[in-house]
N, C-alpha and C. Protein backbone atom coordinates (compact mmCIF):
# COMPACT_ATOMS: atom_id res chain seq x y z
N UNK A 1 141.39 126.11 50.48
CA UNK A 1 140.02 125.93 50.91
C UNK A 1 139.99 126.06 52.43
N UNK A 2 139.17 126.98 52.87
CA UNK A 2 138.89 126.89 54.49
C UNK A 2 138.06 126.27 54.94
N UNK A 3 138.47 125.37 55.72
CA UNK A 3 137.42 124.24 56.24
C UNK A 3 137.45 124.66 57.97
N UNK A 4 136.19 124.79 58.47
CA UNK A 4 136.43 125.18 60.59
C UNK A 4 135.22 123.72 61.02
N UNK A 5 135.62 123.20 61.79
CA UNK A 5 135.20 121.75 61.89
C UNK A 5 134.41 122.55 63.40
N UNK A 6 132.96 122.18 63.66
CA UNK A 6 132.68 122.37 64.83
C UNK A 6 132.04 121.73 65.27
N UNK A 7 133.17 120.94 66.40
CA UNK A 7 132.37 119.50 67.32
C UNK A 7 131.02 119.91 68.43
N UNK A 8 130.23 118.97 68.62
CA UNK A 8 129.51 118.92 69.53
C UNK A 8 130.07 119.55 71.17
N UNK A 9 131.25 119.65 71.59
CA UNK A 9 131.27 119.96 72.82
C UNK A 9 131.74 121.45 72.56
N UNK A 10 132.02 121.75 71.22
CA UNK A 10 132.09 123.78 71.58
C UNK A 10 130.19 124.38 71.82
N UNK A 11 130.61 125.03 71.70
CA UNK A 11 129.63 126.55 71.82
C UNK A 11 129.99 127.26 70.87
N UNK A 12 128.82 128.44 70.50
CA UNK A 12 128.85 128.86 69.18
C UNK A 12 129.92 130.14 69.82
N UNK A 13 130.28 130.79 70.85
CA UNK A 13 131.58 131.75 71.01
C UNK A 13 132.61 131.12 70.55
N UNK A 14 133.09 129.40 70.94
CA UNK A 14 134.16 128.77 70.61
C UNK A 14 134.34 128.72 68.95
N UNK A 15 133.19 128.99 68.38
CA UNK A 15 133.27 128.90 66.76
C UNK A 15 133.56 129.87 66.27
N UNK A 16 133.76 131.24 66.96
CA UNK A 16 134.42 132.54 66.13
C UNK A 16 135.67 132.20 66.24
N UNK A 17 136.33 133.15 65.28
CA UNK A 17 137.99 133.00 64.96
C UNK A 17 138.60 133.85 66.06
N UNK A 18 139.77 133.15 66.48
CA UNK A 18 140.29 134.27 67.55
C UNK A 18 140.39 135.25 67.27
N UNK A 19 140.86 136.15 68.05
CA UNK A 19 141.36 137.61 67.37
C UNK A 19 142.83 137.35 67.06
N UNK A 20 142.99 138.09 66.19
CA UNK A 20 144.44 138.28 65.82
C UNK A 20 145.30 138.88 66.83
N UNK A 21 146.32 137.97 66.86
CA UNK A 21 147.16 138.81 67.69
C UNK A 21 148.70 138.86 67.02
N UNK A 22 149.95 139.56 67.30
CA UNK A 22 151.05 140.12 66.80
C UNK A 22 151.59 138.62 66.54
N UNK A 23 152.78 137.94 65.48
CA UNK A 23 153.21 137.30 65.92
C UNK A 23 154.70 137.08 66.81
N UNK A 24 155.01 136.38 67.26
CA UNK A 24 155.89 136.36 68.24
C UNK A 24 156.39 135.26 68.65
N UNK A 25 157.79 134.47 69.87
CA UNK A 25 157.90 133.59 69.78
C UNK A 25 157.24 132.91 70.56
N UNK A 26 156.09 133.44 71.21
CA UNK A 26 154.94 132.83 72.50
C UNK A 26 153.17 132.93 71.39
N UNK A 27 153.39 133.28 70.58
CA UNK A 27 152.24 133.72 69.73
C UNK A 27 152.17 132.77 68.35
N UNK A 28 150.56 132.24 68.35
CA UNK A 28 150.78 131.55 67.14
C UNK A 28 149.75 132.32 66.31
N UNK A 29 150.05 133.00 64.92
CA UNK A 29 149.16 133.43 64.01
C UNK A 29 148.44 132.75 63.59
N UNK A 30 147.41 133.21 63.35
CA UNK A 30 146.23 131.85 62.48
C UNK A 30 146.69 132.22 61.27
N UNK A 31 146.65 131.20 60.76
CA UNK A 31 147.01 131.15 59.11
C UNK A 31 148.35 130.98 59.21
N UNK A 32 149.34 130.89 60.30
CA UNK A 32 150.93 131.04 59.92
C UNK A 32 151.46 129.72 59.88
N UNK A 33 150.50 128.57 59.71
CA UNK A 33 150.99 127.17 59.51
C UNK A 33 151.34 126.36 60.71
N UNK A 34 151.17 125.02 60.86
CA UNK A 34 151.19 123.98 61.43
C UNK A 34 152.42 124.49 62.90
N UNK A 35 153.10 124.71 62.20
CA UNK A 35 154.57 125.03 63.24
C UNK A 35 154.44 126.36 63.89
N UNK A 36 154.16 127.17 63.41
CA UNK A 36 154.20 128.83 63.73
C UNK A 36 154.01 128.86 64.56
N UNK A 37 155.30 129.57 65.41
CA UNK A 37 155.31 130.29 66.61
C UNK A 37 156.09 128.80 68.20
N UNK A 38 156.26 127.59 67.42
CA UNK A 38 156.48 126.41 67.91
C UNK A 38 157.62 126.15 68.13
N UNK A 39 158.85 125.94 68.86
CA UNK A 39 159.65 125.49 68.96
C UNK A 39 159.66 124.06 68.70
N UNK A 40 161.01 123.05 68.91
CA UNK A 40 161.13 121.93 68.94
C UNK A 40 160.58 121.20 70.03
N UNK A 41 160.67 121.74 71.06
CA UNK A 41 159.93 121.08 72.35
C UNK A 41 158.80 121.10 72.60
N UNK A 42 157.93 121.99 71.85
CA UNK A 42 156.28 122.71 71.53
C UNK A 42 156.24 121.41 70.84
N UNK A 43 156.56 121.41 69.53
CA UNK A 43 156.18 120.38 68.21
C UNK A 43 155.87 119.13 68.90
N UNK A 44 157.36 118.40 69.59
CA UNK A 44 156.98 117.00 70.43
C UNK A 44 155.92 117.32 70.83
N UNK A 45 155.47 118.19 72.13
CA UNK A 45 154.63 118.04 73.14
C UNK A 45 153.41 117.65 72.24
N UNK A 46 153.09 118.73 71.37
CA UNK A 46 151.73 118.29 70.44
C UNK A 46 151.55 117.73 69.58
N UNK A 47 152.75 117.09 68.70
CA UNK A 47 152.78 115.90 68.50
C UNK A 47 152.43 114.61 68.83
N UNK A 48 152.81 114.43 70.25
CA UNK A 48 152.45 113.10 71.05
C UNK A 48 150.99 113.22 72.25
N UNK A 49 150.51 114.26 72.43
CA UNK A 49 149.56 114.51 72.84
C UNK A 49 148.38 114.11 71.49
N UNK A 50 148.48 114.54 70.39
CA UNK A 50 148.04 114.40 69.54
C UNK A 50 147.87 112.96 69.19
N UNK A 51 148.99 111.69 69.88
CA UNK A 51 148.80 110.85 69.34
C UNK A 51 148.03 109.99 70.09
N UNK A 52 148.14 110.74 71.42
CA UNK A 52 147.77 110.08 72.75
C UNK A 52 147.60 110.93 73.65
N UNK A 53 146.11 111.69 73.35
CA UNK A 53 145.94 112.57 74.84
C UNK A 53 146.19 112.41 76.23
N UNK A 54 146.10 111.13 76.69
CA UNK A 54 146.20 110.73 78.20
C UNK A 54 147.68 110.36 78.34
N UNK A 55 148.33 110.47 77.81
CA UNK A 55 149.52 110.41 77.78
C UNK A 55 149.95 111.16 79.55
N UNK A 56 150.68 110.56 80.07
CA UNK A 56 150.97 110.69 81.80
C UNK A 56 152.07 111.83 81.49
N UNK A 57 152.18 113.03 82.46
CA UNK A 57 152.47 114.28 82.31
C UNK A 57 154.35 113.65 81.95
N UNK A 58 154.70 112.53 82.75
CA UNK A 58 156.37 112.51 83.36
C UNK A 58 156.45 111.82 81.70
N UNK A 59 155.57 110.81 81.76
CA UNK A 59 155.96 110.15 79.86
C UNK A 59 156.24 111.21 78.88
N UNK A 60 155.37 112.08 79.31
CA UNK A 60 155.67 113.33 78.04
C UNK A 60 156.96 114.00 78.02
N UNK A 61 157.13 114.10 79.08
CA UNK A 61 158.48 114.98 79.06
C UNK A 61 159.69 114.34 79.46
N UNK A 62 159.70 113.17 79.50
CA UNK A 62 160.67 112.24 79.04
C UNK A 62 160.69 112.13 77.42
N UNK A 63 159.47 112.26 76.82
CA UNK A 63 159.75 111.89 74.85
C UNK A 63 160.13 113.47 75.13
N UNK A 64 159.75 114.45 75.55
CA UNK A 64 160.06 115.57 74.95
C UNK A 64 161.66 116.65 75.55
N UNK A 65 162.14 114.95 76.34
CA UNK A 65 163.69 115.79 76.82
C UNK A 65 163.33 117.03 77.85
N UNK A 66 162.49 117.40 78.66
CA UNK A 66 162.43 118.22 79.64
C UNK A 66 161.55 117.37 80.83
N UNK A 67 161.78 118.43 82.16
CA UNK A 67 161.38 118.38 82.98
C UNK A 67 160.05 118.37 83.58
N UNK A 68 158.72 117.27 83.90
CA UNK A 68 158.22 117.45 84.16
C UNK A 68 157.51 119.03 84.60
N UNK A 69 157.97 119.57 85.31
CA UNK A 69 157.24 121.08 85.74
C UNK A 69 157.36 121.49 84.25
N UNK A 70 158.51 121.82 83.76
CA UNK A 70 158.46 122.31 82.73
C UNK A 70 157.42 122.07 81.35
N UNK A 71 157.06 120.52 81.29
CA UNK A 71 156.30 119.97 80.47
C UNK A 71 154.91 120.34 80.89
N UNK A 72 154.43 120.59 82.16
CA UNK A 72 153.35 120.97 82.25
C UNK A 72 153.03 122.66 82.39
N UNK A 73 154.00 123.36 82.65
CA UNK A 73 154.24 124.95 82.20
C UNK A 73 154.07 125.00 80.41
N UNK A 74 154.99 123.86 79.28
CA UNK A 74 154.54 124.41 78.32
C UNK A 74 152.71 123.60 77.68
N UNK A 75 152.73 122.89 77.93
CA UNK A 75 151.29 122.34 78.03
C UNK A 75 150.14 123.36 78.45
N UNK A 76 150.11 123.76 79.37
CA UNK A 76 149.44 125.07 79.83
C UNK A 76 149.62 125.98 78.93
N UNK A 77 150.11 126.65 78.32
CA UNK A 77 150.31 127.43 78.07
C UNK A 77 150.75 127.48 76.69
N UNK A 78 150.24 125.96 75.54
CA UNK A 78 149.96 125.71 74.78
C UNK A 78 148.39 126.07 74.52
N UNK A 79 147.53 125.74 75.79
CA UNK A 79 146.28 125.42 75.94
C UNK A 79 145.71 126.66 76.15
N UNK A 80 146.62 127.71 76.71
CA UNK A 80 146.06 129.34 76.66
C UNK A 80 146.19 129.99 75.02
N UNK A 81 147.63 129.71 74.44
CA UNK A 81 147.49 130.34 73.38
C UNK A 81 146.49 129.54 72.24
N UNK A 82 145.64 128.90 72.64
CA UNK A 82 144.96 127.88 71.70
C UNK A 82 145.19 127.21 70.64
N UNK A 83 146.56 127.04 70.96
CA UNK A 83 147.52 125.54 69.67
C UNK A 83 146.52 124.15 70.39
N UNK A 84 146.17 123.61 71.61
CA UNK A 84 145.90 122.38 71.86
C UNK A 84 144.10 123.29 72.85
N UNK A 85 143.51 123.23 71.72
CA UNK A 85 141.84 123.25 71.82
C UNK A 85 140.78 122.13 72.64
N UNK A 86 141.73 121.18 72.86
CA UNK A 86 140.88 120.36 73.80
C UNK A 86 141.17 119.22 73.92
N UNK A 87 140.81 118.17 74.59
CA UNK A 87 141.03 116.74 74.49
C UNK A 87 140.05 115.96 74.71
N UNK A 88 139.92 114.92 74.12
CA UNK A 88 138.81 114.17 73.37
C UNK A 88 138.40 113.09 73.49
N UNK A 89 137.74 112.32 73.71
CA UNK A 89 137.29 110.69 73.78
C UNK A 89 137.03 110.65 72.37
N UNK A 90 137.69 109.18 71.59
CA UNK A 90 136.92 108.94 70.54
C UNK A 90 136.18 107.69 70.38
N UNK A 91 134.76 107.66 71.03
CA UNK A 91 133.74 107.10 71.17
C UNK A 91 133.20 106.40 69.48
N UNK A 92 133.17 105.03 69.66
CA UNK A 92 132.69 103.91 68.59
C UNK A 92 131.08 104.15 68.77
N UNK A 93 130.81 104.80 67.67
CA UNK A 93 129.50 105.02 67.57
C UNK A 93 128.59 103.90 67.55
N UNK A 94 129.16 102.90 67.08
CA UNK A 94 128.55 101.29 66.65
C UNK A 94 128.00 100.66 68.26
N UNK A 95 129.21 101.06 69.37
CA UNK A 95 128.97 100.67 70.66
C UNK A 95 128.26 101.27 71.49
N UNK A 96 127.64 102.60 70.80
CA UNK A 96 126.30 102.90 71.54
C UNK A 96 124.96 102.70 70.90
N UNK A 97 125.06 102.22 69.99
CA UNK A 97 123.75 101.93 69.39
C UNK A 97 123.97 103.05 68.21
N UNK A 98 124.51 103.13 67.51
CA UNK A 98 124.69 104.02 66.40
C UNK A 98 125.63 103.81 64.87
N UNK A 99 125.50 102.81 64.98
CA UNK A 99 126.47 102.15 63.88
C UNK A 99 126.18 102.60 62.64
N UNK A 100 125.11 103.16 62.08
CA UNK A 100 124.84 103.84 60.72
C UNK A 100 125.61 105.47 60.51
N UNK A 101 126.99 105.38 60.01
CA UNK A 101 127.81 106.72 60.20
C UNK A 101 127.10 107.22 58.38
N UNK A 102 127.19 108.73 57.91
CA UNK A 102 126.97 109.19 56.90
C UNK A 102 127.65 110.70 56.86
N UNK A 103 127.99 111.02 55.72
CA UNK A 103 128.29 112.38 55.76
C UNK A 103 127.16 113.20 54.88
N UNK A 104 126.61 114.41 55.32
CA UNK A 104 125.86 114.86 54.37
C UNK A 104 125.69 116.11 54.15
N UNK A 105 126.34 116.61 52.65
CA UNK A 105 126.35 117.73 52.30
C UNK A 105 125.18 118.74 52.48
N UNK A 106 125.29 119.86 52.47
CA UNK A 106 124.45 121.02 53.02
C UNK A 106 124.69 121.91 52.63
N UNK A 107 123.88 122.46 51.50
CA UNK A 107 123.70 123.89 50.86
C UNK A 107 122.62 124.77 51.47
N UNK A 108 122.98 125.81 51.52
CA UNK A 108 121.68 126.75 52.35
C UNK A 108 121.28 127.61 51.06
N UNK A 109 119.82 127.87 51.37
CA UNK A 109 119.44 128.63 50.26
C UNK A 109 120.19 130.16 50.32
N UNK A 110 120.68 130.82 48.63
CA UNK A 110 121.18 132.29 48.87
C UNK A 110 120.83 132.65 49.93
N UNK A 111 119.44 133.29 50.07
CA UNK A 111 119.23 134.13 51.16
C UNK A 111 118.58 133.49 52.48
N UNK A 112 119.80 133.06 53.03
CA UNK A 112 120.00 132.54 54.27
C UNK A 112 120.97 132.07 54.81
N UNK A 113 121.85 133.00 53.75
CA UNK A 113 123.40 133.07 54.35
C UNK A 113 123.71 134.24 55.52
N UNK A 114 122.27 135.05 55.76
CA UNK A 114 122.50 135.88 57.55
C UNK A 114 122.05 134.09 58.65
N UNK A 115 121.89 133.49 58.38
CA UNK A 115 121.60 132.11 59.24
C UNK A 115 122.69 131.07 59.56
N UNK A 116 123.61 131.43 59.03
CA UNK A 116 125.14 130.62 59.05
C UNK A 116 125.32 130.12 60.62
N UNK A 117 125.20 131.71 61.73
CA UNK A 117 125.66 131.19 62.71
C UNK A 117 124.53 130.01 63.31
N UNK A 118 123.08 130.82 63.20
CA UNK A 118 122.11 129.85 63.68
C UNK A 118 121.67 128.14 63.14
N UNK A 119 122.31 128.11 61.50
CA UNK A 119 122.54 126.97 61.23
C UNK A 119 123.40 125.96 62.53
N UNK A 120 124.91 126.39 62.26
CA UNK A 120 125.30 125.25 63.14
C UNK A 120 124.55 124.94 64.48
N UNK A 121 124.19 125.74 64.98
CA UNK A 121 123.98 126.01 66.39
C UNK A 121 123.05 125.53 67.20
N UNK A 122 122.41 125.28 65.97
CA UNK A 122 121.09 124.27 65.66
C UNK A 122 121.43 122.37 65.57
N UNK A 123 122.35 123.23 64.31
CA UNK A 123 123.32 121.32 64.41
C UNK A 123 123.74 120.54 65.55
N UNK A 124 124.85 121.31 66.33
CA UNK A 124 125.18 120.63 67.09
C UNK A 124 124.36 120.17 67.75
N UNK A 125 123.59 120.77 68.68
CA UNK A 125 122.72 120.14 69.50
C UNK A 125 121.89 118.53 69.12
N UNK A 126 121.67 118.56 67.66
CA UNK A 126 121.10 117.40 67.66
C UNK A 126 121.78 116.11 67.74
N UNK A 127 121.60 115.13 68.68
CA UNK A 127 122.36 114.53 69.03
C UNK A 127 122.84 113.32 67.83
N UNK A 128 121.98 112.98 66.75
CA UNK A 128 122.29 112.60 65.52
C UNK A 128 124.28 113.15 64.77
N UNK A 129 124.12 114.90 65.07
CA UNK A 129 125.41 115.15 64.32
C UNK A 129 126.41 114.97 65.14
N UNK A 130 127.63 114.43 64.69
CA UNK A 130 129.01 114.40 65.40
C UNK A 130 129.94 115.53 65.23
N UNK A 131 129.58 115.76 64.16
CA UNK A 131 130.84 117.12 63.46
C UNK A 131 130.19 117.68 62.80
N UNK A 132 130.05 119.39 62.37
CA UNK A 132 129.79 120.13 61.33
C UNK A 132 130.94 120.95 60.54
N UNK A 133 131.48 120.44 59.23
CA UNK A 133 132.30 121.44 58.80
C UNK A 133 131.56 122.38 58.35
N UNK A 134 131.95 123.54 58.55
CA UNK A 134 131.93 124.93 57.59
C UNK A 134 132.82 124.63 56.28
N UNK A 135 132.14 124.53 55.05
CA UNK A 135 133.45 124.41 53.64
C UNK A 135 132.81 125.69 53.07
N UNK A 136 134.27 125.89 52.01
CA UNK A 136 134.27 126.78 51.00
C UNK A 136 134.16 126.00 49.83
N UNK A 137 133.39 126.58 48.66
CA UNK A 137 132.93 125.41 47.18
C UNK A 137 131.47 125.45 47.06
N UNK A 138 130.93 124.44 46.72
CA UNK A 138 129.71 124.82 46.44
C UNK A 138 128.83 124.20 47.35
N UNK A 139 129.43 123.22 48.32
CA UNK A 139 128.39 123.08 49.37
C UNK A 139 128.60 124.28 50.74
N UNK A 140 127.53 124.69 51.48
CA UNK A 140 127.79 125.61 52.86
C UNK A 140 128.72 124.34 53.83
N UNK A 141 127.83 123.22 54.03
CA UNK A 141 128.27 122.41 55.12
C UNK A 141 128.53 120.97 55.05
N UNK A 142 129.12 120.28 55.78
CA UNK A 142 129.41 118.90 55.69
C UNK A 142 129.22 118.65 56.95
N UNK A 143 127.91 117.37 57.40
CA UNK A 143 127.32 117.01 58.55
C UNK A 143 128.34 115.29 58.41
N UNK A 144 128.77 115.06 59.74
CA UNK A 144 129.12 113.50 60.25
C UNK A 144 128.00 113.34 61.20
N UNK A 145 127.38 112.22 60.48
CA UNK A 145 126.31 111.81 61.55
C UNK A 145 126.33 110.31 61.80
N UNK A 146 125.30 110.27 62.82
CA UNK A 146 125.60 108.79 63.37
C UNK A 146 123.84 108.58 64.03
N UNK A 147 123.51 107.13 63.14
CA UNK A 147 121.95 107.18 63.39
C UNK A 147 122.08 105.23 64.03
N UNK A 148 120.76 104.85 64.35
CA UNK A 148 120.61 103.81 64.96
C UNK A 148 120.58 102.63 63.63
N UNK A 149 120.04 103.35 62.80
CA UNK A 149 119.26 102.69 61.46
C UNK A 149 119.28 103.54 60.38
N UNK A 150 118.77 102.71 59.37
CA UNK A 150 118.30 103.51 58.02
C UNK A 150 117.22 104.39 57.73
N UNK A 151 116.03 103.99 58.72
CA UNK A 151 115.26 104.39 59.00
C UNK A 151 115.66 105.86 59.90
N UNK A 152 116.27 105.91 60.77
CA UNK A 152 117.04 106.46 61.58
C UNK A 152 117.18 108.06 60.79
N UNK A 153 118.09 107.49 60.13
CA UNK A 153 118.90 108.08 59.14
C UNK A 153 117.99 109.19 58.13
N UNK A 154 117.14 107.92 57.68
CA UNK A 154 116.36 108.79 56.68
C UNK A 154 115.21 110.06 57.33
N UNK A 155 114.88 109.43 58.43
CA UNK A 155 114.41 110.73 59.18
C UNK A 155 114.70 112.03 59.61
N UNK A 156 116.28 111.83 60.11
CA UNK A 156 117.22 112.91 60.23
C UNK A 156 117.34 113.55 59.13
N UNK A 157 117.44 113.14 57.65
CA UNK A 157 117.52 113.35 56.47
C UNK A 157 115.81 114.53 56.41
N UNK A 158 114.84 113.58 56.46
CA UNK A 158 113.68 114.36 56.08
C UNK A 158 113.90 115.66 56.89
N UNK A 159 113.98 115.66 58.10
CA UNK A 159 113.78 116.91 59.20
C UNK A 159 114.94 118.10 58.80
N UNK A 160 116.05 117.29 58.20
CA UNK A 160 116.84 118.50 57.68
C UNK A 160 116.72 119.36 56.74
N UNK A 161 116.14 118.40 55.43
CA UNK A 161 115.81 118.63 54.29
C UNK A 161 114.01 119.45 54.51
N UNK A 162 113.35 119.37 55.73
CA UNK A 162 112.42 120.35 56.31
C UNK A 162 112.83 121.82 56.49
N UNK A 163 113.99 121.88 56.69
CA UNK A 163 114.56 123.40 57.43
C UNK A 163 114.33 123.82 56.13
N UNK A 164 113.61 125.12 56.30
CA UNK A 164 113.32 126.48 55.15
C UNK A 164 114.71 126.88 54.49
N UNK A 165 115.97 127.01 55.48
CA UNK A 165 116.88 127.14 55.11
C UNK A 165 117.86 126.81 54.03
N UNK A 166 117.21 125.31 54.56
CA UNK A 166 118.28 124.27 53.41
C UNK A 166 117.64 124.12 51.75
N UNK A 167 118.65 124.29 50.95
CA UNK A 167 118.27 123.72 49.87
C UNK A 167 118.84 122.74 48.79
N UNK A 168 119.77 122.10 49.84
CA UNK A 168 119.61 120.95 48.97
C UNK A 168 121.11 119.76 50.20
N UNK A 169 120.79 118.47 49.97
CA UNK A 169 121.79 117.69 50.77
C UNK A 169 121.93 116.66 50.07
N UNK A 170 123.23 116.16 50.20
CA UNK A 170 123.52 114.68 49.55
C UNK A 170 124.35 113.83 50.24
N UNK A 171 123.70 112.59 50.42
CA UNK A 171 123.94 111.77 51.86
C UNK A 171 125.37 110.92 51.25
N UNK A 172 126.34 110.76 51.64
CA UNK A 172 127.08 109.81 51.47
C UNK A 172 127.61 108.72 52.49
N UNK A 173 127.10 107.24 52.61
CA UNK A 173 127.03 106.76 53.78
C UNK A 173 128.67 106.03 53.78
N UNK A 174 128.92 106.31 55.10
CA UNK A 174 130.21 105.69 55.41
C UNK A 174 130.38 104.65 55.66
N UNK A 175 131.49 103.60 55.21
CA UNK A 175 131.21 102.11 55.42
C UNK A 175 132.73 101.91 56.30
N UNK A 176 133.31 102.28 56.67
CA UNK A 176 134.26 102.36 57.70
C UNK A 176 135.25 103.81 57.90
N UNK A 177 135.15 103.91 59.49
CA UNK A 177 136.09 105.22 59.25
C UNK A 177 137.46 104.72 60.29
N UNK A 178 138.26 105.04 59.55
CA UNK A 178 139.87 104.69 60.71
C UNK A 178 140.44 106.07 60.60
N UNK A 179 140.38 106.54 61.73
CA UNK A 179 141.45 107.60 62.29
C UNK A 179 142.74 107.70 61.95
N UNK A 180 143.16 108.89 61.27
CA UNK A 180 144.79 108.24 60.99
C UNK A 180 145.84 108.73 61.69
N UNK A 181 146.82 108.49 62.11
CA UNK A 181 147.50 108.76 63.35
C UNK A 181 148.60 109.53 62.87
N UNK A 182 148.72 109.86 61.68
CA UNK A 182 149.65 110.87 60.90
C UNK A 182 150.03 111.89 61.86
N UNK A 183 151.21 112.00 62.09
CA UNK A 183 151.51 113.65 62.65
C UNK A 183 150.92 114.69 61.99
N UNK A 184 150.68 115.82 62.60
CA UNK A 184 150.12 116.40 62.05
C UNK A 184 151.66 117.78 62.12
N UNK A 185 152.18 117.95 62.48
CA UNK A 185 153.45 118.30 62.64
C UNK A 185 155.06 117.79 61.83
């Protein structure tokens, strides 16, 4: 199943797929799996960045057995070949006034699958969504949202379920979410 998750701080260029490029041992293929194209000293670096973005450049490359310069030469240049896409605050929605989290499925009608790109693009901006997946199956999309209230909520709900586009959503409200700190490596 292909799932492309698109947060609030991309842009709809950041949501096309890279281009393909050859693979190689500086080159990571899309689709060539978690490791591809990664050495052992790659894996740490994004491993523990992963677990802890702010992680201090000299800490890193002490867990990762190299040299500062060096740790920030492959860091860079993790961040060009687009293995490490960005780094992140993960903001408690509850502590800004937003404690009502929900996920809600999103089917677009047949013909308004030329609207795919203008769907999300639309999404993000509203400051209600946190995340939009793109899925494969029988829903188009999966919205993470974050409202003040129920009321809140159900409004965001009506105005979506307004779009000509959409035809049909199903709210599933979240009653706790914990991040899991799993390697992903």
């Amino acid at each position: 199943m292909n799932m492309i998750l698109y947060n609030r701080a991309m842009t709809l260029e950041d949501s096309r797929p890279p281009a393909r490029e050859s693979a190689g041992p500086n080159n990571v293929r899309p689709g060539g799996g978690a490791a591809a194209g990664l050495d052992a000293i790659d894996q740490v670096i994004v491993r523990e960045l992963a677990r802890d973005a702010r992680l201090p450049n000299n800490e890193l490359a002490a867990r990762a057995g190299v040299a500062p310069s060096t740790c920030l030469g492959r860091v860079r240049a993790l961040r060009e070949r687009g293995v490490i896409r960005g780094y992140h605050a993960d903001i408690d929605p509850a502590a800004i006034g937003r404690p009502l989290q929900a996920m809600i499925a999103v089917r677009l009608q047949a013909d308004s699958r030329g609207h795919l790109r203008s769907f999300v693009a639309g999404m993000v901006r509203l400051p209600e969504v946190l995340n939009v997946f793109f899925l494969a199956g029988k829903d188009d999309f999966l919205l993470h949202v974050a409202a003040a209230s129920t009321e809140a909520l159900r409004d965001f709900i009506e105005r979506l379920s307004s779009n000509a586009d959409v035809a049909y959503t199903e709210t599933s409200l979240i009653f706790e979410h914990v991040r899991a700190h799993a390697s992903i490596l």
